[in-house]
PDB file of N, CA and C in Angstrom:
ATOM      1  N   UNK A   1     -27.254 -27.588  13.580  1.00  0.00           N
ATOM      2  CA  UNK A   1     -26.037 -27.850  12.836  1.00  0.00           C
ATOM      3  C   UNK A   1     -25.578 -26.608  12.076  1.00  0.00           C
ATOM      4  N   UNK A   2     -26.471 -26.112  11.285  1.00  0.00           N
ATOM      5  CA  UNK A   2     -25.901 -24.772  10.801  1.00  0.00           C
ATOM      6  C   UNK A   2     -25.509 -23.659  11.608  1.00  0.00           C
ATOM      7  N   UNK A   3     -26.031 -23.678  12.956  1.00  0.00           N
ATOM      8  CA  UNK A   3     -25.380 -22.785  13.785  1.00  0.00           C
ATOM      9  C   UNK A   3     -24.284 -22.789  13.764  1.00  0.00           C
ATOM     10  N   UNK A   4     -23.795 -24.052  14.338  1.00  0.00           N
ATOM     11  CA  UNK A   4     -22.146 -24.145  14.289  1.00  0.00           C
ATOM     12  C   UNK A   4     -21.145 -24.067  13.210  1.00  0.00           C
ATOM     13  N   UNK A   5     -22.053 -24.875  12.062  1.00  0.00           N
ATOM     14  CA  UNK A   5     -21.420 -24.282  10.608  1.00  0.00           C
ATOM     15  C   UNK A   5     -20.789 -22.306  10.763  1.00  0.00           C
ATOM     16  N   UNK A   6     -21.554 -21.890  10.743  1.00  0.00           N
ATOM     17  CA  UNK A   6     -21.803 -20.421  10.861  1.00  0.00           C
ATOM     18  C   UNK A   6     -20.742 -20.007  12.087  1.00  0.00           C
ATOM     19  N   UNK A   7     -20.611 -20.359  13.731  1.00  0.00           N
ATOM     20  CA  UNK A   7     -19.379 -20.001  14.265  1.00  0.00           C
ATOM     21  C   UNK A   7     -18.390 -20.831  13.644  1.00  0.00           C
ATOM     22  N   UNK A   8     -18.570 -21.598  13.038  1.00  0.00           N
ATOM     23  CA  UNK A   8     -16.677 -22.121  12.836  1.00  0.00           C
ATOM     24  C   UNK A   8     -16.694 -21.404  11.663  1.00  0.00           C
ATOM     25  N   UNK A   9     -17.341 -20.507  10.692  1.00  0.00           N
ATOM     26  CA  UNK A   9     -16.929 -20.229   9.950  1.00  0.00           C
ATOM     27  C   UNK A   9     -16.811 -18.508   9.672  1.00  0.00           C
ATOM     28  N   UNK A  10     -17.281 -17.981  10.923  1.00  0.00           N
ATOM     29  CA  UNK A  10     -17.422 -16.776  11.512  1.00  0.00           C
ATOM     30  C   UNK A  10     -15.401 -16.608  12.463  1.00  0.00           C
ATOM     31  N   UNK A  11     -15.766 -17.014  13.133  1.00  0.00           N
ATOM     32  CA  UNK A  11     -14.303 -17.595  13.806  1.00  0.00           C
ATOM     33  C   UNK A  11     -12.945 -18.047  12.612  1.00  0.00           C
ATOM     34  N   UNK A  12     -13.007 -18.412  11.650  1.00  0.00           N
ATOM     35  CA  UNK A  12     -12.666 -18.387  10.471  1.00  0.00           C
ATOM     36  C   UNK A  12     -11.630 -17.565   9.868  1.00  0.00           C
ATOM     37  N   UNK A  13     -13.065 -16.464   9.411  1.00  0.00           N
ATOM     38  CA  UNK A  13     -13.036 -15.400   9.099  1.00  0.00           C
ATOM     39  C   UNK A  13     -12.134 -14.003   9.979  1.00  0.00           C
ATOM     40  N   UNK A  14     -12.465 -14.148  11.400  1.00  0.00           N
ATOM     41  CA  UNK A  14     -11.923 -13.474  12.255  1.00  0.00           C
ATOM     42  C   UNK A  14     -10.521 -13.883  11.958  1.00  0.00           C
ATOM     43  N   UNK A  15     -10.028 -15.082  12.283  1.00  0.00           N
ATOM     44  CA  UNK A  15      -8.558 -15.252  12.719  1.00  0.00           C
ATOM     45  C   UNK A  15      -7.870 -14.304  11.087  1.00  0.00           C
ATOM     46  N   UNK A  16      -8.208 -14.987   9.697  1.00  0.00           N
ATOM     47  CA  UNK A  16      -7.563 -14.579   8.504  1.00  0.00           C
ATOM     48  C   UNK A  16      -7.665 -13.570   9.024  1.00  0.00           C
ATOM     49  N   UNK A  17      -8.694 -12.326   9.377  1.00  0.00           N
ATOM     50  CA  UNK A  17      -8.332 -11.019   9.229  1.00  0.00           C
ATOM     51  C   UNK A  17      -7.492 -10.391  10.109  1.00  0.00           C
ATOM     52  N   UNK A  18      -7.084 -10.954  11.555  1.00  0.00           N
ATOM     53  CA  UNK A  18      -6.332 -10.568  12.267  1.00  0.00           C
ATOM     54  C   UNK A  18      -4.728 -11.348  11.500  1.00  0.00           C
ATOM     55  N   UNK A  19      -4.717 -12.003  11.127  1.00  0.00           N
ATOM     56  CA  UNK A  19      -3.631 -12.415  10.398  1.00  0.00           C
ATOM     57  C   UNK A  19      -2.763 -11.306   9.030  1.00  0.00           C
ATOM     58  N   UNK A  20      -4.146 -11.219   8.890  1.00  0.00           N
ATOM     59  CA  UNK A  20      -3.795 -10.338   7.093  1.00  0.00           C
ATOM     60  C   UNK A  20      -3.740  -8.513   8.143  1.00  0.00           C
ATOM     61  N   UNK A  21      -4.065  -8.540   8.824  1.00  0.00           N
ATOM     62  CA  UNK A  21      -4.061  -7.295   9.832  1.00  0.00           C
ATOM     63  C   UNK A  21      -2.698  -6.910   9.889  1.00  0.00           C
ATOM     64  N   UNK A  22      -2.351  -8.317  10.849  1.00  0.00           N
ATOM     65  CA  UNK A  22      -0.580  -7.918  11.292  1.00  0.00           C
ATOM     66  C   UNK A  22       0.311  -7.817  10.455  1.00  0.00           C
ATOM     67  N   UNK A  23       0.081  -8.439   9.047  1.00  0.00           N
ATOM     68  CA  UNK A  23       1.407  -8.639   8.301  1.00  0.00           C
ATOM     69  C   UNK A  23       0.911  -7.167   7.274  1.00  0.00           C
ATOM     70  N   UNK A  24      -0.198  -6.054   7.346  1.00  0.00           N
ATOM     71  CA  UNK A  24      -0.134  -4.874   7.342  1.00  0.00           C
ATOM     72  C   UNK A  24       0.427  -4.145   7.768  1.00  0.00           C
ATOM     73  N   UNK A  25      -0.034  -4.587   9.311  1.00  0.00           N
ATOM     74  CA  UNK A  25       0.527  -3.014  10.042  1.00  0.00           C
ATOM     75  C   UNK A  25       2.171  -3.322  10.257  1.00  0.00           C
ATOM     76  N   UNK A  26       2.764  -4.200   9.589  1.00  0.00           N
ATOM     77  CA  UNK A  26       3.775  -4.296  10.196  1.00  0.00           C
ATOM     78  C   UNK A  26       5.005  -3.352   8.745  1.00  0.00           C
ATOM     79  N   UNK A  27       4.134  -2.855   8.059  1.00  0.00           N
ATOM     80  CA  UNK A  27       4.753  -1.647   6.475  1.00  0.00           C
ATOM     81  C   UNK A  27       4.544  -0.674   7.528  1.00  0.00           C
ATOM     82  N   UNK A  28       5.505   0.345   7.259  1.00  0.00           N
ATOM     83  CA  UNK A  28       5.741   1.260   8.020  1.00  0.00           C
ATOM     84  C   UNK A  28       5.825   2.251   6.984  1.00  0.00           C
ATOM     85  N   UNK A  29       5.635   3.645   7.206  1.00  0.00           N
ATOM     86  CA  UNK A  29       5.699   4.812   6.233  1.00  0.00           C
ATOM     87  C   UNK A  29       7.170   4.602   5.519  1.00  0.00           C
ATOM     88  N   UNK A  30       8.186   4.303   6.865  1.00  0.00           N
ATOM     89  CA  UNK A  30       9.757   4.326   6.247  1.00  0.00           C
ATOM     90  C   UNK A  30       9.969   3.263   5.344  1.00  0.00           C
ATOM     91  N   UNK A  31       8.949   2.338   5.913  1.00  0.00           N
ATOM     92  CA  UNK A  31       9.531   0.709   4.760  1.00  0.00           C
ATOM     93  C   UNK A  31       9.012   0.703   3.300  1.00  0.00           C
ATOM     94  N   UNK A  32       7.600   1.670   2.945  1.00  0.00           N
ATOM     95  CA  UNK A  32       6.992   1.865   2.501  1.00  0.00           C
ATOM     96  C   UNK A  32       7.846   3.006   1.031  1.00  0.00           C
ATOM     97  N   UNK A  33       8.162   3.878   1.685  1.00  0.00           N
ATOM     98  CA  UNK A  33       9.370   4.650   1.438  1.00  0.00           C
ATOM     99  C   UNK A  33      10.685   4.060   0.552  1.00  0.00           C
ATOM    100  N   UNK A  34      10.822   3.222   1.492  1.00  0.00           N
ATOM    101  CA  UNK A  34      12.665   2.187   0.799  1.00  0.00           C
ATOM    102  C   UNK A  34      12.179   1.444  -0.485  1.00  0.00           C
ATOM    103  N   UNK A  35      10.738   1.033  -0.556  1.00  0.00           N
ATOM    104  CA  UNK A  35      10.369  -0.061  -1.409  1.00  0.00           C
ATOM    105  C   UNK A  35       9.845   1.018  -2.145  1.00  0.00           C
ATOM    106  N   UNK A  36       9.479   2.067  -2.904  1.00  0.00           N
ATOM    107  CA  UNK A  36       9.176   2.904  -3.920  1.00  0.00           C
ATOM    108  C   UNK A  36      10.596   3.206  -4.619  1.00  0.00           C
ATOM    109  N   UNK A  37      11.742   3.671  -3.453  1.00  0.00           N
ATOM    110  CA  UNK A  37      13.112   3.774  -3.958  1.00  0.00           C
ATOM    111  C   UNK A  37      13.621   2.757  -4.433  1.00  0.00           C
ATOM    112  N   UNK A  38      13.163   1.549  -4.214  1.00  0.00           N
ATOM    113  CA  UNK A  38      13.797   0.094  -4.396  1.00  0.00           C
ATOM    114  C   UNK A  38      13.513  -0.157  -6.464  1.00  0.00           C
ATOM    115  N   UNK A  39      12.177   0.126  -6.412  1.00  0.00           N
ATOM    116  CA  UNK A  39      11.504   0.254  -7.692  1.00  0.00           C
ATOM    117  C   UNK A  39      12.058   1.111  -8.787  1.00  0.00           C
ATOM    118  N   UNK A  40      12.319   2.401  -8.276  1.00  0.00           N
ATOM    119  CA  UNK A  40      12.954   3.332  -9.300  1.00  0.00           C
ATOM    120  C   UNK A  40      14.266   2.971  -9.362  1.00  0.00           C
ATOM    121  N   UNK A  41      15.137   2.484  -8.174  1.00  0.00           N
ATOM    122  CA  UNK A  41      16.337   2.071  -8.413  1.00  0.00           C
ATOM    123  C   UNK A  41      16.771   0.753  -9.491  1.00  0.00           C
ATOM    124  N   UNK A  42      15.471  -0.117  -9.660  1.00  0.00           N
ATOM    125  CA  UNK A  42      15.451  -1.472 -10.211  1.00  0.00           C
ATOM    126  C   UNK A  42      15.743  -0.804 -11.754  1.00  0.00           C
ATOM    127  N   UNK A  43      14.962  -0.025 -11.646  1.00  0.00           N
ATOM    128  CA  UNK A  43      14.636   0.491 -13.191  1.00  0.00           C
ATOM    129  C   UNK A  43      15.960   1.406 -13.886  1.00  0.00           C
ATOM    130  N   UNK A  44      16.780   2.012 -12.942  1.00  0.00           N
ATOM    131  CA  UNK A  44      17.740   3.005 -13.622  1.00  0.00           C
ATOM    132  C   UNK A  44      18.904   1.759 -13.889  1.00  0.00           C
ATOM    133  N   UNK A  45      19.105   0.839 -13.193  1.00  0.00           N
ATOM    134  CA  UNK A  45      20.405  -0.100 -12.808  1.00  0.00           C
ATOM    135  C   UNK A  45      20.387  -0.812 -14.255  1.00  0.00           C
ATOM    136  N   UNK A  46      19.095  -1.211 -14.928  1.00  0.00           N
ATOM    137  CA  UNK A  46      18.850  -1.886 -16.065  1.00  0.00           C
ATOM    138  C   UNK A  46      19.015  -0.898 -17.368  1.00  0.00           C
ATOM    139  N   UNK A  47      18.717  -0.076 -17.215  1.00  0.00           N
ATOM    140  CA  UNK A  47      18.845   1.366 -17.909  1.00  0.00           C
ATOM    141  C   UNK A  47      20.100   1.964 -18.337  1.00  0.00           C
ATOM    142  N   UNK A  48      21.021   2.043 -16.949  1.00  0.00           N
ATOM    143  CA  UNK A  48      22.695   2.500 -16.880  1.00  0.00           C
ATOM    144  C   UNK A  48      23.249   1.376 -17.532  1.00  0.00           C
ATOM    145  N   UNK A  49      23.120  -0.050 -17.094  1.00  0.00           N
ATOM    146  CA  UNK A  49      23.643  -1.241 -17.701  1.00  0.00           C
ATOM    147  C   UNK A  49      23.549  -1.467 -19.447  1.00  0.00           C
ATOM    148  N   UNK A  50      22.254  -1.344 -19.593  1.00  0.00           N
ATOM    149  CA  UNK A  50      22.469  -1.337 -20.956  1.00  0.00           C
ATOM    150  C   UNK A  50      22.802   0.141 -22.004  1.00  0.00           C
ATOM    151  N   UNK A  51      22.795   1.027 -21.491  1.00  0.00           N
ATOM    152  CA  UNK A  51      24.015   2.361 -21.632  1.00  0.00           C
ATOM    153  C   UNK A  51      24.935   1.771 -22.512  1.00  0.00           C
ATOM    154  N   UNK A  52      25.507   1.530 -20.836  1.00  0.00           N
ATOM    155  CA  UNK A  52      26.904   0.771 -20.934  1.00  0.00           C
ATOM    156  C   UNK A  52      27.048  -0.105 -21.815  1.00  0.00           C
ATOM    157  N   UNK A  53      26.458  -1.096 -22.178  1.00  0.00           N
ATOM    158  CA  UNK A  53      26.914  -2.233 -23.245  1.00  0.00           C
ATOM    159  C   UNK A  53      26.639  -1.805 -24.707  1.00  0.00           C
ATOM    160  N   UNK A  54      25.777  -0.540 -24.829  1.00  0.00           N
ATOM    161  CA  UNK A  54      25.324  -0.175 -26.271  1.00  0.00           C
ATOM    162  C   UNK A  54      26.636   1.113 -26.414  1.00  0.00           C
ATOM    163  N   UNK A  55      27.206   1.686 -25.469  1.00  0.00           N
ATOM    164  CA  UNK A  55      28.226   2.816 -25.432  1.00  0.00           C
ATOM    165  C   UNK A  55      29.443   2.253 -26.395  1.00  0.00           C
ATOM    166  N   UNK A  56      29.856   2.716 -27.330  1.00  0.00           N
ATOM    167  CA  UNK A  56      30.949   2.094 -28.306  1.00  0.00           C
ATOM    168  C   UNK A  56      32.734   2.357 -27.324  1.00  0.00           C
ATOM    169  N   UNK A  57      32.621   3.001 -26.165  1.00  0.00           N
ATOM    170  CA  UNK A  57      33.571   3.579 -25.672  1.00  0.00           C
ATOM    171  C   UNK A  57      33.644   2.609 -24.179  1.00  0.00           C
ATOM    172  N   UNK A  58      32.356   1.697 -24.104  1.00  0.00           N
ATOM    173  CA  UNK A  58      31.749   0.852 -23.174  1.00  0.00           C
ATOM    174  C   UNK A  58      32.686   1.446 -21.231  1.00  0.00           C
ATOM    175  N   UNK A  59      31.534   2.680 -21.193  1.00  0.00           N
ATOM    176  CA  UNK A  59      31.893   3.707 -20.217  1.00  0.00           C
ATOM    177  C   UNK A  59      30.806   4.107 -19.673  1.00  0.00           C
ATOM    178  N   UNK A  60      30.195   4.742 -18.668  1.00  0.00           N
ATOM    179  CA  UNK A  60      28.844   5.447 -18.498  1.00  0.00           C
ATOM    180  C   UNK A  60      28.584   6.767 -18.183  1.00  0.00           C
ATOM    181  N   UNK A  61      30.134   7.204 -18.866  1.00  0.00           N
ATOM    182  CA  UNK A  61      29.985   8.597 -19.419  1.00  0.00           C
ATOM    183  C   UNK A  61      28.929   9.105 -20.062  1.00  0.00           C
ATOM    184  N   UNK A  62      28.218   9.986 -19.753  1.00  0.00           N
ATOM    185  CA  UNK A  62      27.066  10.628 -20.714  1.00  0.00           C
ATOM    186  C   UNK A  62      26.010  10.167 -20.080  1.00  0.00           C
ATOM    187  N   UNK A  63      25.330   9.023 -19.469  1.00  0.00           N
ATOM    188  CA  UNK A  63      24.610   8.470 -18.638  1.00  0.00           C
ATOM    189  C   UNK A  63      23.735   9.562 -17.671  1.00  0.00           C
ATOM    190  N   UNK A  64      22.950   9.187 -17.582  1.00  0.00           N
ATOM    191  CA  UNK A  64      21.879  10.225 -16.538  1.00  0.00           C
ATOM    192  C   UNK A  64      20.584   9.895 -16.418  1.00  0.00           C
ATOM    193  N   UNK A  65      20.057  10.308 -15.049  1.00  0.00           N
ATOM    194  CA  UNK A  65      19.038   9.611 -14.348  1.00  0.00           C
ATOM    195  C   UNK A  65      18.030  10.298 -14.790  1.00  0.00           C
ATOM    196  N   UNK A  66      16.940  10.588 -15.657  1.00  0.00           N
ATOM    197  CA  UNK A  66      16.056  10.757 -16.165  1.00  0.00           C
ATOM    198  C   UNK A  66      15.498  12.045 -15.075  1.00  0.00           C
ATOM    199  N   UNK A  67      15.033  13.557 -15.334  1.00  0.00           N
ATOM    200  CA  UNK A  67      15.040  14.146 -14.761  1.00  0.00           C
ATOM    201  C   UNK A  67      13.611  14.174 -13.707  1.00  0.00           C
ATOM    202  N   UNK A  68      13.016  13.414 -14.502  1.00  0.00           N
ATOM    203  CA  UNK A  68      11.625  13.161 -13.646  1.00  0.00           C
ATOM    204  C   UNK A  68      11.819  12.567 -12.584  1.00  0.00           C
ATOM    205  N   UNK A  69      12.770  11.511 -12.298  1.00  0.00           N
ATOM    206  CA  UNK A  69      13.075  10.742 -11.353  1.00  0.00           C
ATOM    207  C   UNK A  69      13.702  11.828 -10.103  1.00  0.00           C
ATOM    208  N   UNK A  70      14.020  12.537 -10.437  1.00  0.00           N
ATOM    209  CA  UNK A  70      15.221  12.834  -9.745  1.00  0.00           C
ATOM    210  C   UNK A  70      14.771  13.517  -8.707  1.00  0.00           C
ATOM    211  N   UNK A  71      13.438  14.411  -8.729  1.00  0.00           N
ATOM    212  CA  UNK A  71      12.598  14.623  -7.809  1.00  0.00           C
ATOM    213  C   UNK A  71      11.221  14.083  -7.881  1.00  0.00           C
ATOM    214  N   UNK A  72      11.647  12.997  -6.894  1.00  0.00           N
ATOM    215  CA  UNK A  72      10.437  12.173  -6.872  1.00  0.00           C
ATOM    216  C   UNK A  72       9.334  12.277  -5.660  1.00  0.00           C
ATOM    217  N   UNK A  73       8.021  11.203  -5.386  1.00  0.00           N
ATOM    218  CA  UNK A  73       6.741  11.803  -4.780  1.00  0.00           C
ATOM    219  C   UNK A  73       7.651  10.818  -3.483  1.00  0.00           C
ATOM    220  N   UNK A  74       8.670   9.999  -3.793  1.00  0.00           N
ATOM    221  CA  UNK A  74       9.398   9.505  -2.614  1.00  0.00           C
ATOM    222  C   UNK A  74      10.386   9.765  -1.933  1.00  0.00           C
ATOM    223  N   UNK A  75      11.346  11.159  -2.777  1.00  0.00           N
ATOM    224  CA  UNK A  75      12.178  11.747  -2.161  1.00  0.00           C
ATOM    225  C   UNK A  75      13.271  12.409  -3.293  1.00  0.00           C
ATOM    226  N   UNK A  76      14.550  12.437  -3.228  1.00  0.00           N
ATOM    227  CA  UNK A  76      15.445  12.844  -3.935  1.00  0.00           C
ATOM    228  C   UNK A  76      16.059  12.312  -4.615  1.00  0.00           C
ATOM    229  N   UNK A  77      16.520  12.095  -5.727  1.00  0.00           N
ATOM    230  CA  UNK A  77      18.053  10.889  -6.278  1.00  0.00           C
ATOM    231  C   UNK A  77      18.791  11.793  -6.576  1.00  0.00           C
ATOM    232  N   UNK A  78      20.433  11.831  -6.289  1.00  0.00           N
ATOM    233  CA  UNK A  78      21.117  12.194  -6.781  1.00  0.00           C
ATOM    234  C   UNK A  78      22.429  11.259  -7.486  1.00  0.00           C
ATOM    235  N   UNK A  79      23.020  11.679  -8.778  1.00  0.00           N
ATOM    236  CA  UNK A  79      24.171  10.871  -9.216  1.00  0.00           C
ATOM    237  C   UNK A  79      25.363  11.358  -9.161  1.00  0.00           C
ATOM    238  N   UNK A  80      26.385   9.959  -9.389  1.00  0.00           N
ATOM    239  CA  UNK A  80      27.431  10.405  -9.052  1.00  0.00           C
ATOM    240  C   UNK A  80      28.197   9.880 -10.399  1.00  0.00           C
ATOM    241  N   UNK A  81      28.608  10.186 -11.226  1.00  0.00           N
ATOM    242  CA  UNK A  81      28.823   9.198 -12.859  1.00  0.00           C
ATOM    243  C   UNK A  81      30.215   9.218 -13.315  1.00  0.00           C
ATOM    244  N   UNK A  82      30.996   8.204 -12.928  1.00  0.00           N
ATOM    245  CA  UNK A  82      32.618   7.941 -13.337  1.00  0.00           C
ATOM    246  C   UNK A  82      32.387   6.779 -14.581  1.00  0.00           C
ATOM    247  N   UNK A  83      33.549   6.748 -15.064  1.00  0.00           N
ATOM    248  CA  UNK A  83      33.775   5.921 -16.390  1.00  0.00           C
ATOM    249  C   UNK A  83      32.938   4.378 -16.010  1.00  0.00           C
ATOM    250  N   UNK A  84      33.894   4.109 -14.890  1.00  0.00           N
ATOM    251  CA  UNK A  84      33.253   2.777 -14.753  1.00  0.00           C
ATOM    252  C   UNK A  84      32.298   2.141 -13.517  1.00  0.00           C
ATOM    253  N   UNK A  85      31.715   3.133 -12.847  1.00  0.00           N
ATOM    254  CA  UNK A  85      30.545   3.171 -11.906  1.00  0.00           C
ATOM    255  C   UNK A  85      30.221   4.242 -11.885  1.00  0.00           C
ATOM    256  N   UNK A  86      28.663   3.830 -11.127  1.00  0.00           N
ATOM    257  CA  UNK A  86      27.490   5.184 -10.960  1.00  0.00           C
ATOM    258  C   UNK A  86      27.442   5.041  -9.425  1.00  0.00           C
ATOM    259  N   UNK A  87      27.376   5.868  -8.729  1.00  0.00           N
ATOM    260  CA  UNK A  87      26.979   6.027  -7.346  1.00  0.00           C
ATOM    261  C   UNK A  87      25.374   6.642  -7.422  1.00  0.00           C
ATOM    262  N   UNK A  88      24.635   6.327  -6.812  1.00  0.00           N
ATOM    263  CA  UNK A  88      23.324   7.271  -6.821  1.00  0.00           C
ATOM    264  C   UNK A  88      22.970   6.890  -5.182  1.00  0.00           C
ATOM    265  N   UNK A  89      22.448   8.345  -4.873  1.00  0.00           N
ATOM    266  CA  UNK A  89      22.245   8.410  -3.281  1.00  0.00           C
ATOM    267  C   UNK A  89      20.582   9.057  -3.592  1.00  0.00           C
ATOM    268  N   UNK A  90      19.520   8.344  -2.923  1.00  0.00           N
ATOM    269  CA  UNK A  90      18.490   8.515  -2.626  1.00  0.00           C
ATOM    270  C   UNK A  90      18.606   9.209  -1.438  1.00  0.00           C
ATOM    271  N   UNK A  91      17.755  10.219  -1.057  1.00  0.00           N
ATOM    272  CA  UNK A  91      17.081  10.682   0.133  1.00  0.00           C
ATOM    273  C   UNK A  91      15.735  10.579   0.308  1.00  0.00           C
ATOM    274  N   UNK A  92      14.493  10.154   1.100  1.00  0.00           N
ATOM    275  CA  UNK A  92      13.392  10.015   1.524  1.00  0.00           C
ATOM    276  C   UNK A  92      12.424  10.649   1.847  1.00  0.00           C
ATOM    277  N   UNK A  93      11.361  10.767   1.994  1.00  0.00           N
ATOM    278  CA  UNK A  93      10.829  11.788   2.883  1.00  0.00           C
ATOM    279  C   UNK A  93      10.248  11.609   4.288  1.00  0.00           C
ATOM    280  N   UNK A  94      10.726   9.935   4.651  1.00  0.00           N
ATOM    281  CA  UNK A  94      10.129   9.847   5.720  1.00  0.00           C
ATOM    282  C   UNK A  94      11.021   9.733   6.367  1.00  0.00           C
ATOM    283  N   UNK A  95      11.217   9.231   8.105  1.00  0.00           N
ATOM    284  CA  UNK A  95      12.047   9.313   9.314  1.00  0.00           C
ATOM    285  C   UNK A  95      12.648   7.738   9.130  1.00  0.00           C
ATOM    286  N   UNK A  96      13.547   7.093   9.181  1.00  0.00           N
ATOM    287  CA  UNK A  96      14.200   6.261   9.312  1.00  0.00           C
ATOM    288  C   UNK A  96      14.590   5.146  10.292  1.00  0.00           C
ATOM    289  N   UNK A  97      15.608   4.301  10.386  1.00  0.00           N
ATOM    290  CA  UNK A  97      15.846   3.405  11.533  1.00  0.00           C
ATOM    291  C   UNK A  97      15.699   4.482  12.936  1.00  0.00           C
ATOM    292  N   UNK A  98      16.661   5.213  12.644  1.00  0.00           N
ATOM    293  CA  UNK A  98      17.321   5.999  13.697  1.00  0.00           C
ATOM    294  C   UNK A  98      16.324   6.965  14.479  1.00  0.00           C
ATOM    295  N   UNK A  99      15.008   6.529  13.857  1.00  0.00           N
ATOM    296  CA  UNK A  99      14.373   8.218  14.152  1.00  0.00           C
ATOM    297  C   UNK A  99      14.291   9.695  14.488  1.00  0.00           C
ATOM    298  N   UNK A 100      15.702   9.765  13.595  1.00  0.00           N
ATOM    299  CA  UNK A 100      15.819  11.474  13.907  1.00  0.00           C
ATOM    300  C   UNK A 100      16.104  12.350  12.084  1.00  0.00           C
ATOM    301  N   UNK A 101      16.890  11.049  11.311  1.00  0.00           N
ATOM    302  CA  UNK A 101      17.014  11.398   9.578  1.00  0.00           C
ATOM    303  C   UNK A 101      16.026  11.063   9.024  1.00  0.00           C
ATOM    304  N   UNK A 102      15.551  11.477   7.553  1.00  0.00           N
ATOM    305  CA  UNK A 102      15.102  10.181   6.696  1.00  0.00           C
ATOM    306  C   UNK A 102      15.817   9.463   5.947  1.00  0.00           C
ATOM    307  N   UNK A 103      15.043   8.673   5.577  1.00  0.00           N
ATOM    308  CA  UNK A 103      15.292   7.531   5.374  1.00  0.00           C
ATOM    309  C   UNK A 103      16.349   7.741   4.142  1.00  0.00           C
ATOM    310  N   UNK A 104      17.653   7.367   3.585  1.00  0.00           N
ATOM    311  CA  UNK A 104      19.103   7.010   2.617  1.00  0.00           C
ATOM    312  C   UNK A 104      19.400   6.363   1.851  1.00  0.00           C
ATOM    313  N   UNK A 105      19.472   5.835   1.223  1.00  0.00           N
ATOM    314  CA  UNK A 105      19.667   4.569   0.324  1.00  0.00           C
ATOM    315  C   UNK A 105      20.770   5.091  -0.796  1.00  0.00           C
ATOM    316  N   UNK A 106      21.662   4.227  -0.697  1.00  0.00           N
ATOM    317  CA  UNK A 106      23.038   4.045  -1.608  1.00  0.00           C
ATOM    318  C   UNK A 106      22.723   3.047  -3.000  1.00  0.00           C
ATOM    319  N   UNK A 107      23.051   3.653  -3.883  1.00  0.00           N
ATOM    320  CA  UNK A 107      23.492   2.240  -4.910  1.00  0.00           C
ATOM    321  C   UNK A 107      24.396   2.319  -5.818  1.00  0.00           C
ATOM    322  N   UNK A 108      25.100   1.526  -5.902  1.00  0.00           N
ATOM    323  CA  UNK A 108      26.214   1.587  -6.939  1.00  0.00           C
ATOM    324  C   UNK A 108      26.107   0.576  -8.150  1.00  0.00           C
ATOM    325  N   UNK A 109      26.188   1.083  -8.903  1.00  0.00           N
ATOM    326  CA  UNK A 109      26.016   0.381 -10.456  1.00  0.00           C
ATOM    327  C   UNK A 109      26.943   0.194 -11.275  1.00  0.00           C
ATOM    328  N   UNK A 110      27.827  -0.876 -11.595  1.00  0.00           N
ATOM    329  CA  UNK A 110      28.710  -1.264 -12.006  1.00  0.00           C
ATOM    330  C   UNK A 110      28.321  -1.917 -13.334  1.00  0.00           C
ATOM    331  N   UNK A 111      29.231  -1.885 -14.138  1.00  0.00           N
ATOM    332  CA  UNK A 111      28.722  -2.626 -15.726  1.00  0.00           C
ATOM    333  C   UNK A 111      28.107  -4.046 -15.740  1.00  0.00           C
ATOM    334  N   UNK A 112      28.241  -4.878 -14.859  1.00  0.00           N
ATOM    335  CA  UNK A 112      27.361  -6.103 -15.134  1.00  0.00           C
ATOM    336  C   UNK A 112      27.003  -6.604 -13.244  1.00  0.00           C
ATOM    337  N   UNK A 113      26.816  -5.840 -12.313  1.00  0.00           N
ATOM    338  CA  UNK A 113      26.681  -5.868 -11.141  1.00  0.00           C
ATOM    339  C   UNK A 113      26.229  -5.019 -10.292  1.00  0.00           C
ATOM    340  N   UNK A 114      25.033  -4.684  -9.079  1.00  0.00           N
ATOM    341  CA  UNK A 114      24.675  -3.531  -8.602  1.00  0.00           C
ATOM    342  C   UNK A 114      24.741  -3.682  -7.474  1.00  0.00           C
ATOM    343  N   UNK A 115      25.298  -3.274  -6.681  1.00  0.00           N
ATOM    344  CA  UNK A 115      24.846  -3.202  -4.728  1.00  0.00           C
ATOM    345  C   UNK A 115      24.299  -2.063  -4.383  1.00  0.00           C
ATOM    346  N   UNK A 116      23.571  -2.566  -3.388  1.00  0.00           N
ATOM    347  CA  UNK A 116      22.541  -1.303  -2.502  1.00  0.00           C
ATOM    348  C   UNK A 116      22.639  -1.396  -1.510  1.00  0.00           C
ATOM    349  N   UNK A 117      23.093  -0.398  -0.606  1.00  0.00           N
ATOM    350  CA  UNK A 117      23.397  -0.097   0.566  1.00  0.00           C
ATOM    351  C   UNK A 117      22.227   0.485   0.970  1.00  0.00           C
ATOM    352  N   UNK A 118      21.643   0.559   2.487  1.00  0.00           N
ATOM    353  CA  UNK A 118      20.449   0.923   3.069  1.00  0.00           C
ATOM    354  C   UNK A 118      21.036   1.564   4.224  1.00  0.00           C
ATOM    355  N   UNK A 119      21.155   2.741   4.301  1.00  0.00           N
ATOM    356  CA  UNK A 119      22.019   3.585   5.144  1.00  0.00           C
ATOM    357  C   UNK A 119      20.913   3.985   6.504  1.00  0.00           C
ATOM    358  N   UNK A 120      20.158   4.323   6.030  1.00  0.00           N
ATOM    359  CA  UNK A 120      18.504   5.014   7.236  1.00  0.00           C
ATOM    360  C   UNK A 120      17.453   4.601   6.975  1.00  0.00           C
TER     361      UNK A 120
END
């Protein structure tokens, strides 16, 4: 009886790890990449926003992406800073959809709203 205890629970063991395997290998350097940019982007959007609502001129003039960020261990940010939106364009360091760029990422930050565009 304990034999079989032992394959059904050997067999078990196998399937979870081929399970927890695939939904690994399936992060890719590039996806890996977008989701570090995804993080620093979370963080400036909350940052620019409340700028903006503490700014007495309620503008995001003067606004700026913290210089540490800006060359990061994930790639580049650059800004783009008008009265009433921020453009910021990430660049990557890894290869992308397309496999020939790296990887792009757009975001625009508006006073109470953000979209992110995923360009590569």
């Amino acid at each position: 009886m304990h034999t079989k205890q032992f394959i059904f629970f050997s067999i078990g063991i196998l399937i979870i790890g081929i399970i927890i395997w695939f939904f690994l290998a399936r992060i890719t350097p590039a996806e890996s990449n977008r989701q570090a940019f995804k993080v620093i982007l979370t963080t400036l959007v909350k940052d620019a926003q409340n700028y903006y609502r503490k700014s007495s001129q309620k503008n995001f003039s003067g606004w700026g992406a913290p210089e540490y960020l800006k060359i990061e261990q994930a790639g580049r940010i650059a800004e783009k800073i008008n009265d009433k939106e921020i453009v910021i364009t990430c660049l990557g360091n890894e290869i992308g959809f397309n496999s020939k760029s790296k990887i792009k990422l757009q975001l625009k930050i508006f006073p109470d709203d953000s979209k992110l565009r995923i360009i590569n």
